[in-house]
N, C-alpha and C. Protein backbone atom coordinates (compact mmCIF):
# COMPACT_ATOMS: atom_id res chain seq x y z
N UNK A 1 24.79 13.07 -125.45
CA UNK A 1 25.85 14.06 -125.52
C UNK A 1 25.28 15.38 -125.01
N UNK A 2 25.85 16.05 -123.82
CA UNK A 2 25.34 16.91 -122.88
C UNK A 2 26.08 18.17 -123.74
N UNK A 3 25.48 18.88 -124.98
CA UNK A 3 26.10 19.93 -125.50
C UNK A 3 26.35 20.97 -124.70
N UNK A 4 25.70 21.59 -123.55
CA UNK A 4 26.24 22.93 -122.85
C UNK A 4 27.13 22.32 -121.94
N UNK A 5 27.56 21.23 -121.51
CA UNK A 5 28.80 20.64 -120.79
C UNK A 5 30.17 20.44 -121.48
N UNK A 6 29.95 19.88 -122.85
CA UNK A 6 30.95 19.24 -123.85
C UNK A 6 31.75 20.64 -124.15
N UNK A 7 33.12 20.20 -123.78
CA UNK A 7 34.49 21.08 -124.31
C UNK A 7 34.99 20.62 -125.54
N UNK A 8 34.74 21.32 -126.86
CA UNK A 8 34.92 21.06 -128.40
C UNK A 8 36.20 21.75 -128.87
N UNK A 9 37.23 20.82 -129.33
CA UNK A 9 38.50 21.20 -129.82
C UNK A 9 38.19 21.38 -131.03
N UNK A 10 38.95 22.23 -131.54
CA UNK A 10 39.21 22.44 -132.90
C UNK A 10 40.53 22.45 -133.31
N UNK A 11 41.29 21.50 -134.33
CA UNK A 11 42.55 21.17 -134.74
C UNK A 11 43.50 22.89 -134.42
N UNK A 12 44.39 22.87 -134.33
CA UNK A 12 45.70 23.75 -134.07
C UNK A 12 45.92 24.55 -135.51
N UNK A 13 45.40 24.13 -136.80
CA UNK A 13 45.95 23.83 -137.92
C UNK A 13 45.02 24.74 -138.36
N UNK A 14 43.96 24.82 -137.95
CA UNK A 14 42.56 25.71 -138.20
C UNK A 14 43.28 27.10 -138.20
N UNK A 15 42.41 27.64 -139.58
CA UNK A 15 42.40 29.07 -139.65
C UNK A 15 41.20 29.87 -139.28
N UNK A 16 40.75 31.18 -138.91
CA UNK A 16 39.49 31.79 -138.92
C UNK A 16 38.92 32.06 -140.25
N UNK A 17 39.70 31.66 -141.42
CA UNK A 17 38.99 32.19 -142.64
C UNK A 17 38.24 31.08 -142.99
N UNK A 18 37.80 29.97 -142.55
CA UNK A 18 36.63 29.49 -142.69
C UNK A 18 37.28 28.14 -143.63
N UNK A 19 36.99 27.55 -144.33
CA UNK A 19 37.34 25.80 -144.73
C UNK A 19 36.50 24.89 -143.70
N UNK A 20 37.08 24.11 -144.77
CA UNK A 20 36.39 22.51 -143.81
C UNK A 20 37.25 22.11 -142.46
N UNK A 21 36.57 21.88 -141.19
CA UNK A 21 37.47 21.84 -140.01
C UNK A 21 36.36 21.74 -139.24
N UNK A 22 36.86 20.26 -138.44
CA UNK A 22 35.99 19.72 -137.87
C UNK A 22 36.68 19.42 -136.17
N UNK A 23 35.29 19.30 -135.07
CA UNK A 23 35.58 20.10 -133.61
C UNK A 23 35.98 18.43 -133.22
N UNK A 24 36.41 18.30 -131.96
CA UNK A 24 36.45 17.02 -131.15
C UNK A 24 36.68 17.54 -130.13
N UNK A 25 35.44 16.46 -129.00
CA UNK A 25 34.93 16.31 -127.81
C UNK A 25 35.54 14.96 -127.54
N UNK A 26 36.45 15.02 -125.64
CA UNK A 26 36.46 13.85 -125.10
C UNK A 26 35.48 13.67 -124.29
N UNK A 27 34.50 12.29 -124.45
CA UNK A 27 33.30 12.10 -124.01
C UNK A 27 33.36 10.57 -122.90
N UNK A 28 32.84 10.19 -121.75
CA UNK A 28 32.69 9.23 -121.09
C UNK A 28 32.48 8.17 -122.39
N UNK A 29 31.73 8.28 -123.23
CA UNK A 29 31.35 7.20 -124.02
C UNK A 29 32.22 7.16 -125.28
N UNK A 30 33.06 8.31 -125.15
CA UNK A 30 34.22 7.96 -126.76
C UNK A 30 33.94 8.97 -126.80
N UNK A 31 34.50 9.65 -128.48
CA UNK A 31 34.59 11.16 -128.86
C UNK A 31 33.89 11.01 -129.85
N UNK A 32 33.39 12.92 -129.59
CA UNK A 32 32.00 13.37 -130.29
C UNK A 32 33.20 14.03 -131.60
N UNK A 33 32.52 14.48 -132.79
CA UNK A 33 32.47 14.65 -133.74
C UNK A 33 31.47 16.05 -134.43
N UNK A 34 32.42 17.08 -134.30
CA UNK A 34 30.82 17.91 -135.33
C UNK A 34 31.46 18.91 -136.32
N UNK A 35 31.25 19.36 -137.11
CA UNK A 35 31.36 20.72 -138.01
C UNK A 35 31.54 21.56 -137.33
N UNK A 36 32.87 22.46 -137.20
CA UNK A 36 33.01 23.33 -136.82
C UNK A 36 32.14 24.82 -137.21
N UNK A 37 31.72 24.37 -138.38
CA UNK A 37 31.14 25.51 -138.86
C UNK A 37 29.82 25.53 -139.03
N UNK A 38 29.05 24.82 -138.17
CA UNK A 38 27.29 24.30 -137.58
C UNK A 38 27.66 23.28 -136.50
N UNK A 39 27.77 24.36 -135.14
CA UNK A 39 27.78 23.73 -133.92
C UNK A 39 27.42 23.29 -133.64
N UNK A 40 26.05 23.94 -134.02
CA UNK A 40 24.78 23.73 -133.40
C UNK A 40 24.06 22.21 -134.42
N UNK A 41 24.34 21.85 -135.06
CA UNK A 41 23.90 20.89 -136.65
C UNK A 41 24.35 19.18 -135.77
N UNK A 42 24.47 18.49 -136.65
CA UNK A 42 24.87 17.16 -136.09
C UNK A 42 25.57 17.01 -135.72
N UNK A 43 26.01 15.98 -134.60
CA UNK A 43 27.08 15.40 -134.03
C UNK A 43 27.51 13.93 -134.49
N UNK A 44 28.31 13.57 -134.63
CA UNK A 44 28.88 12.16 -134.52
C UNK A 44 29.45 11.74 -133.60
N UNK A 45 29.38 10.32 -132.82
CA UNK A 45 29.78 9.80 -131.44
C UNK A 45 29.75 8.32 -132.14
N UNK A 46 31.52 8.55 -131.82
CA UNK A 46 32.30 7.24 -131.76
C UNK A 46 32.97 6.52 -130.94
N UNK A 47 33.19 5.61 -130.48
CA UNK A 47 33.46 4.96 -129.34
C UNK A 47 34.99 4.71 -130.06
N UNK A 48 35.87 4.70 -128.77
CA UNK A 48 37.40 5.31 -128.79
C UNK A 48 37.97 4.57 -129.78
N UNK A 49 37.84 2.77 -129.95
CA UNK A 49 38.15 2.02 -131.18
C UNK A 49 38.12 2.36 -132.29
N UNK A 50 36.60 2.86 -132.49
CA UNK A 50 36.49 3.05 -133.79
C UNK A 50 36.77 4.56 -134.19
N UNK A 51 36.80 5.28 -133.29
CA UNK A 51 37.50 6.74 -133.36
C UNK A 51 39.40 6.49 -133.81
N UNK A 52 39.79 5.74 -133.40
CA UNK A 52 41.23 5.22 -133.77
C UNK A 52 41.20 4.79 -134.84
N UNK A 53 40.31 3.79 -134.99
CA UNK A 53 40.59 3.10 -137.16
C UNK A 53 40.10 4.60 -137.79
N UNK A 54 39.19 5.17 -137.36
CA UNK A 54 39.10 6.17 -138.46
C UNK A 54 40.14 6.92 -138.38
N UNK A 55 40.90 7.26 -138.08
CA UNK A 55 42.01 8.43 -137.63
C UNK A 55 43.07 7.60 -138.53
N UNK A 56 43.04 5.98 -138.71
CA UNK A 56 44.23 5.41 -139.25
C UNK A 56 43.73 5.10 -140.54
N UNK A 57 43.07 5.06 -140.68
CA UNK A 57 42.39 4.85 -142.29
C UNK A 57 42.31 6.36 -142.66
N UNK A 58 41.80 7.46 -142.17
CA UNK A 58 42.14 8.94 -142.69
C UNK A 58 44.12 9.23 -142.78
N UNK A 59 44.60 8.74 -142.27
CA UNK A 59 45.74 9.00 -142.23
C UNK A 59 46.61 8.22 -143.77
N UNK A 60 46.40 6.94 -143.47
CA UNK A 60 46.64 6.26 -144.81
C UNK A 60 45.50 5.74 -146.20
């Protein structure tokens, strides 16, 4: 994961006063994953499948 290349979304829903809110990267290999609030800290990289069950299992 090429961090000074990667374009990191942050949900619409996000406020600047700070909470839990987490970034997403579309990546050749699936989407990256990080803390919005330690950019710079770990990433998570999930490949698009399993980026989908998690999104449907967080949802229900």
């Amino acid at each position: 994961m090429e961090a000074s290349k990667t374009v990191w979304r942050k949900a619409t829903h996000s406020t600047s006063t700070g909470g839990e809110c987490v970034e997403l990267a579309a990546l050749p290999e699936g989407v990256g994953i990080r803390d919005s609030k330690n950019p710079d800290g770990p990433k998570l990289l999930l490949g698009r499948d399993e980026f989908a069950t998690l999104v449907h299992v967080l949802k229900h």
